[in-house]
Protein backbone atom coordinates (compact mmCIF):
# COMPACT_ATOMS: atom_id res chain seq x y z
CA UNK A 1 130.64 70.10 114.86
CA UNK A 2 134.13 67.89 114.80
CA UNK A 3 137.40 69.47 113.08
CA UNK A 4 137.35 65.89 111.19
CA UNK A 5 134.35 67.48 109.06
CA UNK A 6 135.59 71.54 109.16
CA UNK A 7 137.40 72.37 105.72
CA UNK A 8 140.63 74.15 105.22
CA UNK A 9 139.63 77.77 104.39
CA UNK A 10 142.65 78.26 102.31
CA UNK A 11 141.96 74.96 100.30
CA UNK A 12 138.33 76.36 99.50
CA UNK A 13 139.88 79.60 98.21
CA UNK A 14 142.69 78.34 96.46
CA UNK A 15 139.83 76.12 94.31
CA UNK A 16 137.68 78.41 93.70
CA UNK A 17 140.01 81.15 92.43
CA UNK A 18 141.31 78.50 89.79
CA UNK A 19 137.24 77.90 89.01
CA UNK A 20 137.06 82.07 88.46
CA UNK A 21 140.33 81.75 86.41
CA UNK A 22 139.32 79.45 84.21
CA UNK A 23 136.37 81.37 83.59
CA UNK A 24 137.95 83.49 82.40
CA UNK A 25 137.83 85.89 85.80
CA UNK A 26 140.75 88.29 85.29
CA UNK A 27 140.64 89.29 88.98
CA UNK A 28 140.09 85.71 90.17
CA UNK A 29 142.22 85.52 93.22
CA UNK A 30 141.07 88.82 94.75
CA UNK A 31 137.72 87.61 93.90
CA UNK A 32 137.69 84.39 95.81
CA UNK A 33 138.75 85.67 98.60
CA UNK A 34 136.38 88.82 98.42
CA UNK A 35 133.66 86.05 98.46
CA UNK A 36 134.98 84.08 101.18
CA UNK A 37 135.28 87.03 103.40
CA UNK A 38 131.62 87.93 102.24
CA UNK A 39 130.79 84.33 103.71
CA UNK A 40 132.24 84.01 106.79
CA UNK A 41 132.20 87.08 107.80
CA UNK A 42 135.01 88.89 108.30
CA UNK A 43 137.77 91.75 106.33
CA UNK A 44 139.26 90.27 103.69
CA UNK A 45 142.39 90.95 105.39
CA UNK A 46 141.43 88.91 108.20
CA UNK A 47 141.06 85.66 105.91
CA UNK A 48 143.36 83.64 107.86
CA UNK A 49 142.60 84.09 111.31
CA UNK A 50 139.66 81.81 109.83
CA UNK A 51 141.56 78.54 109.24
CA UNK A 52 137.96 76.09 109.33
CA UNK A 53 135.12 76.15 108.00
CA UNK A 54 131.86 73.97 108.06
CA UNK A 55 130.21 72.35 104.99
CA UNK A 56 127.44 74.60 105.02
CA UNK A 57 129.56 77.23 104.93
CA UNK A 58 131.75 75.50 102.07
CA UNK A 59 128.39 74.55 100.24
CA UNK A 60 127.30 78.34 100.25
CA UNK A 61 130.82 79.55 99.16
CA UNK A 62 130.65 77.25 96.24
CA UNK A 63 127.55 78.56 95.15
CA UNK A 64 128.39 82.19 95.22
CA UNK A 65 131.71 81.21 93.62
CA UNK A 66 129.57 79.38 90.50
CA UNK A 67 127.04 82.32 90.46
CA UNK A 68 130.94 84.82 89.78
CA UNK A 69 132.42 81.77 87.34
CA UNK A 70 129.13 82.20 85.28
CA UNK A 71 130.30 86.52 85.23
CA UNK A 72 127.66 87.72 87.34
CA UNK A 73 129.69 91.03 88.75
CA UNK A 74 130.98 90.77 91.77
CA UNK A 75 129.29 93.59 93.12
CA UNK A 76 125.87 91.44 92.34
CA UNK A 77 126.78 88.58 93.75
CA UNK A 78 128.15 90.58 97.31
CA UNK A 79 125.15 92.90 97.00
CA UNK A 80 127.16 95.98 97.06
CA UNK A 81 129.47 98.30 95.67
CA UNK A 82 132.04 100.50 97.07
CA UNK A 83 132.73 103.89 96.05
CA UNK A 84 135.13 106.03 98.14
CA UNK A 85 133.52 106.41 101.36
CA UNK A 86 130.36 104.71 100.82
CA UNK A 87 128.77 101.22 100.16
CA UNK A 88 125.79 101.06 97.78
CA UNK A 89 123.25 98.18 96.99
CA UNK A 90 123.50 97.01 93.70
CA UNK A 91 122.11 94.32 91.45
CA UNK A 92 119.95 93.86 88.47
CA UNK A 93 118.41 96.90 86.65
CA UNK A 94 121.12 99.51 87.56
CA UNK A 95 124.87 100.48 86.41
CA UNK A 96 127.35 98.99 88.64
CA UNK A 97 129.65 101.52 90.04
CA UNK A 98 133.63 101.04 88.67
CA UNK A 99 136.57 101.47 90.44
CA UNK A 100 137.80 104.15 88.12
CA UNK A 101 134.75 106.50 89.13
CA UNK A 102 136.95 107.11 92.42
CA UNK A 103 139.52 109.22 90.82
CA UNK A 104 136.83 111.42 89.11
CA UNK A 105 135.47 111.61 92.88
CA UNK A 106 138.96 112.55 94.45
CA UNK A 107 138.92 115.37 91.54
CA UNK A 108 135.42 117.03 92.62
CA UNK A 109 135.95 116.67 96.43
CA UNK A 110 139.59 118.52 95.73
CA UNK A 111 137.59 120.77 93.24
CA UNK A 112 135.23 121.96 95.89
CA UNK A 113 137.69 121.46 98.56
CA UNK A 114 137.71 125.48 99.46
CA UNK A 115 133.87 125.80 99.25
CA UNK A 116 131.63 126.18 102.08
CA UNK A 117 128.66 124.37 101.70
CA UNK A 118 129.00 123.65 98.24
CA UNK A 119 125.98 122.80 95.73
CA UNK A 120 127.24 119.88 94.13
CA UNK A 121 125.15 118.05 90.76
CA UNK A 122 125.46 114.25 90.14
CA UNK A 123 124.03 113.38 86.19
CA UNK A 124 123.13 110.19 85.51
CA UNK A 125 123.69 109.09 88.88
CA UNK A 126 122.47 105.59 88.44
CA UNK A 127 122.65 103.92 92.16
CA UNK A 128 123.25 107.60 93.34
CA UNK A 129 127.18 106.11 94.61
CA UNK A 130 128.86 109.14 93.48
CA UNK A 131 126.44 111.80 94.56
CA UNK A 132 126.41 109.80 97.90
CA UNK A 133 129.90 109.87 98.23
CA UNK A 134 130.37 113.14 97.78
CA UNK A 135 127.64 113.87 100.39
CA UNK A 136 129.28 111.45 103.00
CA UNK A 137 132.70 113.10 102.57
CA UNK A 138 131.08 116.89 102.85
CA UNK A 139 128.41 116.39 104.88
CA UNK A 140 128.28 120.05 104.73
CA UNK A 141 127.38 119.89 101.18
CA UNK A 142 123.93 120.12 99.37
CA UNK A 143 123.77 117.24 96.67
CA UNK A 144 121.13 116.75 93.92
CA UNK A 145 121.09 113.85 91.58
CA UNK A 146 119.71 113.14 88.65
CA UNK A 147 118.62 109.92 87.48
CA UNK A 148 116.02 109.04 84.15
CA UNK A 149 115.46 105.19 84.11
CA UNK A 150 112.83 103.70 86.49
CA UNK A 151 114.85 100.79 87.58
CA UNK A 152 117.79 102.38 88.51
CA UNK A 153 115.72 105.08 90.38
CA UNK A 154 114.74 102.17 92.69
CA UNK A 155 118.43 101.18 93.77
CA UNK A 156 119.04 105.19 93.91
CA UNK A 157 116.04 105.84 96.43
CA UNK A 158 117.19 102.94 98.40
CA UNK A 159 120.71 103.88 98.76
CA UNK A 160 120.00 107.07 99.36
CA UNK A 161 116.94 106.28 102.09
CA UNK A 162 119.73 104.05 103.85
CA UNK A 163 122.15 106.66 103.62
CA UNK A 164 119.67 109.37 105.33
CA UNK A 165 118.42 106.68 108.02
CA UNK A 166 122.22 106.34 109.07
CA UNK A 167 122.33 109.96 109.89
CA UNK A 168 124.02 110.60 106.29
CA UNK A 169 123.54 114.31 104.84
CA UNK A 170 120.12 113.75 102.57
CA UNK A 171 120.70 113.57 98.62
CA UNK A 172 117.66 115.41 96.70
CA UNK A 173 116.82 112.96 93.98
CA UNK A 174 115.34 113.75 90.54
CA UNK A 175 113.52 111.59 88.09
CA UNK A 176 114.50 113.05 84.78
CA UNK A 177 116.88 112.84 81.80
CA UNK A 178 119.46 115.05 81.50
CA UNK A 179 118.10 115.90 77.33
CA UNK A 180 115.24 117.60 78.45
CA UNK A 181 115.50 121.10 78.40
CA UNK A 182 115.19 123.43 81.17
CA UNK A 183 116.09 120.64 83.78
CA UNK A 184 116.61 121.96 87.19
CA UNK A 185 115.86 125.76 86.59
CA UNK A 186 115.83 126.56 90.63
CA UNK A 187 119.73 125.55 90.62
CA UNK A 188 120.53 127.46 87.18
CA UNK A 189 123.80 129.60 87.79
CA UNK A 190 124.17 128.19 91.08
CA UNK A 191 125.98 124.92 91.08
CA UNK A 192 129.73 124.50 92.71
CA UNK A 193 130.00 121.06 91.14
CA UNK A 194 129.10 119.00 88.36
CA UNK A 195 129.95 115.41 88.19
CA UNK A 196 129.11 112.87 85.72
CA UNK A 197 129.86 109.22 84.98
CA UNK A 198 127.11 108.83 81.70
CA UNK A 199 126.49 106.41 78.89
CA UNK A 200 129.57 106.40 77.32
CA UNK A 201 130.41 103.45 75.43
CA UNK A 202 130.17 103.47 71.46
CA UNK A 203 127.51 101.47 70.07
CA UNK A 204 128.56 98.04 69.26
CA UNK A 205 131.42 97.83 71.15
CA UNK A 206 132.42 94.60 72.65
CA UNK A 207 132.42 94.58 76.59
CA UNK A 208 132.90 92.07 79.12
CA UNK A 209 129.95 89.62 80.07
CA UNK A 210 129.80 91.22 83.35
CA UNK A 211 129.09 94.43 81.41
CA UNK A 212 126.80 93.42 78.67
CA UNK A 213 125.04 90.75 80.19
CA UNK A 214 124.31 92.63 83.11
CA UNK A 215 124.53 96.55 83.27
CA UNK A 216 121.63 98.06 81.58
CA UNK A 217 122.35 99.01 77.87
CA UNK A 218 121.16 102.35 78.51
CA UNK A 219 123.74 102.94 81.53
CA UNK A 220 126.58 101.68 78.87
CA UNK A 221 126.11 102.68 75.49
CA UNK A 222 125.30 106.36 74.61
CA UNK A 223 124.77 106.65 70.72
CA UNK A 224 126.92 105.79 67.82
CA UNK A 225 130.16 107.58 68.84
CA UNK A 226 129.25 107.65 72.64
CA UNK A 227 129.15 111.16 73.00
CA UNK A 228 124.81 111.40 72.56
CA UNK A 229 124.72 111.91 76.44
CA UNK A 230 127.70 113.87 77.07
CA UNK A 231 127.11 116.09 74.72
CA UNK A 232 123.56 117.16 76.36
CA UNK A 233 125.15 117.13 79.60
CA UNK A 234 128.12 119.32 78.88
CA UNK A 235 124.74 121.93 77.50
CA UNK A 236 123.39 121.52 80.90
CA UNK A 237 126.38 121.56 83.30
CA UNK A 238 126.98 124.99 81.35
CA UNK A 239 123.86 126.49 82.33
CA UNK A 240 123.77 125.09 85.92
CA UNK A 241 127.51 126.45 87.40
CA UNK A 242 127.83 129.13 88.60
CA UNK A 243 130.93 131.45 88.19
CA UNK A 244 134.44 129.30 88.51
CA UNK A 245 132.27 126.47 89.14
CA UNK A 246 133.69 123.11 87.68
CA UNK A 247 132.70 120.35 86.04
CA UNK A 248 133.83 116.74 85.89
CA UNK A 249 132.75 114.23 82.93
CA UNK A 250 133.99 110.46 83.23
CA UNK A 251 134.21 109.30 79.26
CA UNK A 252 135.18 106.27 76.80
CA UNK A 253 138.67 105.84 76.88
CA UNK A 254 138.67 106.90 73.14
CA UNK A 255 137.41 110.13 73.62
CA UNK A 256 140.57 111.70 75.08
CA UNK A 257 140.53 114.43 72.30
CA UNK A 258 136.37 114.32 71.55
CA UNK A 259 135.58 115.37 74.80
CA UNK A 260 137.42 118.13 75.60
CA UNK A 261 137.04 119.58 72.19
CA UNK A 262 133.19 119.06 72.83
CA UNK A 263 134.05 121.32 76.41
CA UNK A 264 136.03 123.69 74.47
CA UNK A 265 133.32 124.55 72.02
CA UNK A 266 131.16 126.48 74.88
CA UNK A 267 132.25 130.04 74.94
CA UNK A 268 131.07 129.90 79.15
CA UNK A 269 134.00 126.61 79.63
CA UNK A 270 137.11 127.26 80.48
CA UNK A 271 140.28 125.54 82.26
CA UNK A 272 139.62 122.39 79.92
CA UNK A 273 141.78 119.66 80.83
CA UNK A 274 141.79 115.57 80.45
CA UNK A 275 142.56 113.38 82.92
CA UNK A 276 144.16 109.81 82.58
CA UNK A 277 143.36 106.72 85.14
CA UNK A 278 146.14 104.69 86.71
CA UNK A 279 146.69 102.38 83.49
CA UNK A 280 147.23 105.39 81.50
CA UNK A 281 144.06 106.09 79.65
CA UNK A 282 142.13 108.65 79.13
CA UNK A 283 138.97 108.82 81.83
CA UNK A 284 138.17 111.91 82.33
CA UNK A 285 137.93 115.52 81.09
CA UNK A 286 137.25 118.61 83.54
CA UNK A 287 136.16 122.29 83.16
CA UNK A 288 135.52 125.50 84.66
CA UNK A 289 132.45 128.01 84.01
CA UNK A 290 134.06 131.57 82.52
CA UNK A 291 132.67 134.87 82.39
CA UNK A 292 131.13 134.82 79.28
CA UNK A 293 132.96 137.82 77.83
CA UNK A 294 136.17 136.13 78.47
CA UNK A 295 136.05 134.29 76.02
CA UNK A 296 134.59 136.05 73.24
């Protein structure tokens, strides 16, 4: 094909992240070029050792670009998701993992940094991205996850199928909710690590397109003050650690106080603490399984 038909690279970018802006795309630069790397090929870094590209190349850029200027996530649009060490297929029908998730990852993996071979609980684990991250950065880890609607159980098995065929430690996946009582008996008293990123959104909140045109409802909202999940999983994640094991719980960013008051309010939690993300808010709130006489 003749450079007289190629087109700049950096032209194709620079329009399409003024498209995403005025679409209201608050991350429309980093977008654009997120997408054009996705289409030709190569890092993102790397964008401008490309300096050409054909018009079929151009045409599909475009169209990815309108299917992001129209909010489809990103993630949807790519295919994937990162989280820490792993990449997860995403799309229709499950939660799409958020860049905040990675500091209540950082927290667990430091949490259990001292165990050998730790047993390590994801709840509501959607496209199983967390517990898969945690089992790609301890491979020497055991990692169950937990997981209650059917569509998101089909983007967990297949991210965790790939991550197993790739020579990944295997996750043990469970199809259940985490309000049903007596979940996971076998692992009672026995857990190292809890971590959960649940329903957490108020009902009736506003939320981004990307959010509430896209993520399942019931991976979003949880109940009229947000807590209706948490509050069964904080009952759970106290009957499942064992001893000084801890417990992570990503929340609503106005339930800095709820949270760890719900923690607080089992005798067997201790250590409670809340953490903020990098903007300042509160994300998430942590604990650690007592003796229970120590706190009666």
């Amino acid at each position: 094909m003749s450079e007289v038909s190629r087109q700049p690279l950096r032209v194709a970018v620079l329009e399409a992240e003024r498209t995403l802006a005025a679409a209201g795309v608050a991350s429309s630069r980093a977008d654009a070029e997120l997408l054009a790397a996705h289409v030709v090929g190569v890092p993102r870094g790397r964008l401008m050792m490309v300096p050409l590209i054909d018009p079929p190349v151009l045409e599909e850029y475009r169209r990815l670009v309108g299917r992001r200027a129209a909010r489809e996530p990103l993630q949807h649009v790519l295919g994937t998701a990162v989280l820490g060490p792993v990449t997860v297929a995403v799309g229709p029908g499950v939660f799409t993992p958020r860049p905040e998730t990675e500091l209540l990852l950082e927290w667990g993996l430091k949490a259990v940094a001292g165990t050998a071979s730790p047993l390590v609980v994801d709840l509501c684990t959607g496209s199983a991205a967390l517990a898969l991250a945690v089992a790609a950065a301890r491979p020497d880890a055991t990692v169950h996850a937990v997981e209650a609607d059917p569509a998101a159980l089909s983007w967990a098995r297949r991210n965790v199928a790939a991550h197993a065929d790739a020579g990944g430690t295997p996750v043990v996946l469970h199809a259940a909710d985490v309000r049903w009582p007596d979940l996971l008996p076998e692992l009672e008293s026995r857990v190292d690590l809890v971590l959960c990123n649940p329903p957490y959104v108020p009902d009736g909140t506003p939320v981004p397109p990307e959010v509430g045109e896209w993520d399942p409802p019931g991976a979003v909202f949880g109940g009229p003050d947000g807590l209706e999940i948490i509050r069964a999983v904080v009952t759970l994640s106290a009957g499942l650690l064992r001893l000084d094991g801890r417990l992570a719980i990503e929340h609503d960013d106005t339930h800095g106080d709820l949270v760890p008051a719900l923690l607080r309010r089992r005798r067997v939690l201790t250590d409670v603490e809340e953490h903020r993300d990098l903007a300042g808010r509160p994300r998430f709130a942590t604990a650690s399984r007592a003796e229970l006489t120590s706190r009666a």
